[in-house]
Protein backbone atom coordinates (compact mmCIF):
# COMPACT_ATOMS: atom_id res chain seq x y z
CA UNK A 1 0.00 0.00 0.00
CA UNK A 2 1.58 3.54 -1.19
CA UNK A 3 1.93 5.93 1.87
CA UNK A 4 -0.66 8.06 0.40
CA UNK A 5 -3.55 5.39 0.62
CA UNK A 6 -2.23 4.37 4.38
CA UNK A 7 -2.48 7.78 5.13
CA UNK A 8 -6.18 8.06 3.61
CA UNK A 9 -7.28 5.07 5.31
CA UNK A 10 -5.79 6.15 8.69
CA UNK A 11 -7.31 9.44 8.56
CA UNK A 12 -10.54 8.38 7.44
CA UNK A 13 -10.45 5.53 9.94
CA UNK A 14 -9.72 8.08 12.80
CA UNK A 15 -12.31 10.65 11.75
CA UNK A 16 -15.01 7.95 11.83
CA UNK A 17 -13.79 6.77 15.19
CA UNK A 18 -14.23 10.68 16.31
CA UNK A 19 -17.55 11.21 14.45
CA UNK A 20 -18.67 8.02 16.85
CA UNK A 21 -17.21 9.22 20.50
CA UNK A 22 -19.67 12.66 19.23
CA UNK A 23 -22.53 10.53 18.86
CA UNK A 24 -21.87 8.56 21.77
CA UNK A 25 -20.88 11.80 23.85
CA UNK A 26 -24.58 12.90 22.34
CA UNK A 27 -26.41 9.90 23.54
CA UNK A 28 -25.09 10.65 27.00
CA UNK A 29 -26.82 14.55 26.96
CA UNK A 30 -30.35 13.14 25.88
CA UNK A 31 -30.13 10.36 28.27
CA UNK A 32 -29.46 12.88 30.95
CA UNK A 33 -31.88 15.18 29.81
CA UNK A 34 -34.39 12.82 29.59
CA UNK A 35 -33.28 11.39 33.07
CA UNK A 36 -33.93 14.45 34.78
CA UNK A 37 -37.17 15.47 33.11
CA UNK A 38 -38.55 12.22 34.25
CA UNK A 39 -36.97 12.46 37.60
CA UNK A 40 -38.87 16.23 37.60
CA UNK A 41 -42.13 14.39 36.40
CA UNK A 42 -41.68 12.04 39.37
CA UNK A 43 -41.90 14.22 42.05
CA UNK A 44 -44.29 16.32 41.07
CA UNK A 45 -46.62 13.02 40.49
CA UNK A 46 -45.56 12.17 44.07
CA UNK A 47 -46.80 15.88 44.94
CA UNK A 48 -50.03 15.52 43.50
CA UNK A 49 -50.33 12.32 45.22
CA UNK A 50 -49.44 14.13 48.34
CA UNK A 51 -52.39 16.78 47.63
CA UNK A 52 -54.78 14.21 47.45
CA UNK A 53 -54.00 12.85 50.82
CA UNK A 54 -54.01 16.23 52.12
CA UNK A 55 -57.41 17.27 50.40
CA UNK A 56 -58.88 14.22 51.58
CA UNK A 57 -57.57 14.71 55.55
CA UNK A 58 -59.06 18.46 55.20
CA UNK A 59 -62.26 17.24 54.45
CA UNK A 60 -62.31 14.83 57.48
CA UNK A 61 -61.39 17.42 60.00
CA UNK A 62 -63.86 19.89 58.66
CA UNK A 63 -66.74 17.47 58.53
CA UNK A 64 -65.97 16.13 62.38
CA UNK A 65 -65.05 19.67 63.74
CA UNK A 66 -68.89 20.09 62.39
CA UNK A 67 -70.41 17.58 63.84
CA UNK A 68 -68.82 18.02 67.24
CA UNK A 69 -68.84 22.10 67.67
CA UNK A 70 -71.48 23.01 65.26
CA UNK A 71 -69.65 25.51 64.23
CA UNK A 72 -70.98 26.64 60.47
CA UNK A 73 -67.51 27.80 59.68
CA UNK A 74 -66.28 23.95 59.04
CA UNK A 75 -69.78 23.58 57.23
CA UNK A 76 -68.14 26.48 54.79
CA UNK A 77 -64.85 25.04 54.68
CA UNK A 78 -66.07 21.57 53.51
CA UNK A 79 -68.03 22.77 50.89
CA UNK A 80 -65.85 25.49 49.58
CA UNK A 81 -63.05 22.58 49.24
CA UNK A 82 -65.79 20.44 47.41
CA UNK A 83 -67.22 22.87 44.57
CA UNK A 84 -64.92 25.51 44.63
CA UNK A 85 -60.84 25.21 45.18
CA UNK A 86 -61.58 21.63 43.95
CA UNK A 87 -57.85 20.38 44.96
CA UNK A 88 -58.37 17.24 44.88
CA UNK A 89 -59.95 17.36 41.03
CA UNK A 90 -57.37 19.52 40.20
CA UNK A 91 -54.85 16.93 40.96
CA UNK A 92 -56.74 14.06 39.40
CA UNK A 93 -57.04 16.14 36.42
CA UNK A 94 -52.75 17.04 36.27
CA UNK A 95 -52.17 13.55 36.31
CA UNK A 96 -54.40 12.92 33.30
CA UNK A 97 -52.54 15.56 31.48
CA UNK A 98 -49.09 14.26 32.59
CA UNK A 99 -49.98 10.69 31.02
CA UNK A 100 -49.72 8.57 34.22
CA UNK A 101 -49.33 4.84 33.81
CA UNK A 102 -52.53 3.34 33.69
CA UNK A 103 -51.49 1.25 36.34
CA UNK A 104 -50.48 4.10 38.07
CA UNK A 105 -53.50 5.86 38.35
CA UNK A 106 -55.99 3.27 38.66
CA UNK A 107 -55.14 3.77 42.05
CA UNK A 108 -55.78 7.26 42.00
CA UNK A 109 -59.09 6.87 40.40
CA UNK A 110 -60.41 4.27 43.18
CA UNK A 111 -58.90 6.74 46.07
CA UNK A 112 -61.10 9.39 44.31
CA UNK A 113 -64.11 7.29 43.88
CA UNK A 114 -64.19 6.68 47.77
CA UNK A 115 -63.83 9.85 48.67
CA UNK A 116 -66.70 10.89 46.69
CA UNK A 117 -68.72 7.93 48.56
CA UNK A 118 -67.61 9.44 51.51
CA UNK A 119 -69.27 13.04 50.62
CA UNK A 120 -72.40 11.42 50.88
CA UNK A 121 -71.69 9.80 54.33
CA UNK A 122 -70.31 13.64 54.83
CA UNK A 123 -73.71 14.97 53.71
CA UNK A 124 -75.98 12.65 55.91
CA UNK A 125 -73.78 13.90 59.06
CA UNK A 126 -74.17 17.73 58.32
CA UNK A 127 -78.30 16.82 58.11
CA UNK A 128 -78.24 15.17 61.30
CA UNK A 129 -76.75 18.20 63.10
CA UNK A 130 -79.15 20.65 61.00
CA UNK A 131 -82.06 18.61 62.86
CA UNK A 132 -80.20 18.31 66.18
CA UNK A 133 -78.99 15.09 66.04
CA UNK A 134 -75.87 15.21 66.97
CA UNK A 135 -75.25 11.51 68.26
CA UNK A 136 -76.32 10.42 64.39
CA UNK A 137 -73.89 12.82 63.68
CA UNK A 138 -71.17 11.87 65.72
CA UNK A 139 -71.84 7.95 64.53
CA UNK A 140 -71.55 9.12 60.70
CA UNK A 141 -68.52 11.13 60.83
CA UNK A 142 -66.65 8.97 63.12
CA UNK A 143 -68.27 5.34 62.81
CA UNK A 144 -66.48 2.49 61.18
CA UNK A 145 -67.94 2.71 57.91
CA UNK A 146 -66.31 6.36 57.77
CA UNK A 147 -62.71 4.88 58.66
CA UNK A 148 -62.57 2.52 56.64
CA UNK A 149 -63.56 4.44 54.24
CA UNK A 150 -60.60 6.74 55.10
CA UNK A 151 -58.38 3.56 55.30
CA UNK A 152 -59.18 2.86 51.64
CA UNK A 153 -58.35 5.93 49.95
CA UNK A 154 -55.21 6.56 52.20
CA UNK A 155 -54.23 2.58 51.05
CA UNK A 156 -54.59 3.93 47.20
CA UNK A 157 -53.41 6.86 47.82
CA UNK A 158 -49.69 5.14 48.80
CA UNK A 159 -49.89 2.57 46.49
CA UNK A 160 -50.05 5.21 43.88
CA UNK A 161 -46.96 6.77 45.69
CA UNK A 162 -45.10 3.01 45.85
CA UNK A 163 -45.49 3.11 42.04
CA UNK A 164 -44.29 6.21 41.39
CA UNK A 165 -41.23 5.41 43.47
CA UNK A 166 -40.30 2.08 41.99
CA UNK A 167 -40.81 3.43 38.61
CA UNK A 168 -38.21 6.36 39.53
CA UNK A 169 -35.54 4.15 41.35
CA UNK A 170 -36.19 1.68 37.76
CA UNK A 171 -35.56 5.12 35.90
CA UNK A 172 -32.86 5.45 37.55
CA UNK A 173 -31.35 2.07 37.03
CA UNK A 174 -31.82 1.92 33.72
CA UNK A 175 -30.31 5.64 33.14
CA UNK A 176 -26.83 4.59 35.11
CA UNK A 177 -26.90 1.04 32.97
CA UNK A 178 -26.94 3.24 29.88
CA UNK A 179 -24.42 6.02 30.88
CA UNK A 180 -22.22 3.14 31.94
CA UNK A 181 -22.12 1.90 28.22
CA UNK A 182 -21.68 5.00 26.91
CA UNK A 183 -18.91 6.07 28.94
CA UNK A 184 -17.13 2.62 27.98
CA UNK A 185 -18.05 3.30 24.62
CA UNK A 186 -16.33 6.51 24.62
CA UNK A 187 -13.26 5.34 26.33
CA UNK A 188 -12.73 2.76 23.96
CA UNK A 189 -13.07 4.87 20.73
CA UNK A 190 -10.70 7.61 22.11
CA UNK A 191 -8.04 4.32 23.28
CA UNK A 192 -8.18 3.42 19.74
CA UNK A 193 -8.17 7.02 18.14
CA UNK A 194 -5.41 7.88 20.07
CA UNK A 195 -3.57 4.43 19.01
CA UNK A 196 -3.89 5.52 15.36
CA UNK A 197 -2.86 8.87 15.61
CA UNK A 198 0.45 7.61 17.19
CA UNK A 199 0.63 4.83 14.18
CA UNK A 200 0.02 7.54 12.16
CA UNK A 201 2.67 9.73 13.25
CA UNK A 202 5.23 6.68 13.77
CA UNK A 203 4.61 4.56 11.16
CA UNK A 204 4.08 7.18 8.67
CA UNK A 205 5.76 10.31 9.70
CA UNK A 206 8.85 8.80 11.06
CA UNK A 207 9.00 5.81 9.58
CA UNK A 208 8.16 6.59 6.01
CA UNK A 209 8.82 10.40 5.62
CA UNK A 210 11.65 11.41 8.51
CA UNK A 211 14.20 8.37 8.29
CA UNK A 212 14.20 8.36 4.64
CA UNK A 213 14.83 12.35 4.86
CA UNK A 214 17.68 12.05 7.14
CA UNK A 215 18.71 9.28 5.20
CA UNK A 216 19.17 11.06 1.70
């Protein structure tokens, strides 16, 4: 082979090994990228979920507040959080839009259907004190119907959370398995590049184009 087609091949040979550490060096920023957007997505699904459980606990206190005090101000607060700051269908509604799993939020729609059972349990306790009856009340808003109730939709509630969590730390996983490759990827092709950039400059510029120089 003349030096001239050595050196083509070499050349070539090294600028294709370079063109792949870019594209591997590439795949790394979009993995990352898309690592931390779905790491982002995570916790706010986790902070929805956490909303829930928090809508659903106001509701509770406000309802037995009610029914022990009488007090029209928790009467207010119930129903204010039911028809009008809506939190709890607000959050129902985010996750739609951020494409949960639907294993994921079948949990969140059974949490949601309970608590909407439970507004009805919630409805027949504020009656009872609007005709006096406070021990019906009482047996409605804190009876074991109303806790288990509660027990449900806290149970889907952290399921829902579980999820979310295992799919992260799997996220995760999967995102380090891949960088891993990459980075050995990388490594390699820049070992070899750099071992035909030194054959290049030994075996052609010394050997070839140097000794015969300082020969002549």
């Amino acid at each position: 082979m003349s030096i001239f087609s050595l050196f083509r091949t070499t050349v070539l040979v090294i600028v294709g090994l370079f063109s792949l550490v870019s594209f591997s060096v590439y795949k790394m920023n979009v993995l990352e990228k898309a690592h931390y957007s779905a790491l982002d997505q995570q916790e706010e699904l986790k902070e929805l979920g956490k909303k829930l459980a928090e809508g659903s606990d106001y509701l509770t206190d406000e309802i037995r507040r009610y029914v022990q005090f009488g007090d029209r101000v928790h009467h207010d607060n119930f129903w204010n959080e039911v028809r009008i700051a809506r939190s709890r269908d607000r959050a129902v509604e985010r996750l739609k839009e951020l494409k949960v799993l639907p294993s994921e939020l079948v949990y969140i729609e059974k949490a949601k259907g309970y608590s909407d059972h439970l507004i009805k349990t919630e409805e027949e306790a504020m009656a009872a004190v609007e005709r006096k009856n406070y021990d019906e009340a009482r047996r409605l808003a804190f009876g074991e119907y109303y806790d288990e109730q509660k027990s449900l939709i806290m149970g889907n509630i952290k399921k829902f959370q579980d999820t979310v969590n295992a799919r992260a730390q799997a996220l995760t996983e999967h995102f380090h398995d891949e960088m891993s490759f990459f980075m050995m990827l990388t490594n390699l092709l820049l070992l070899i590049s750099g071992a035909l950039v030194l054959f290049l400059v030994y075996s052609i510029g010394i050997r070839r184009l140097l000794n015969p120089l300082k020969y002549l």
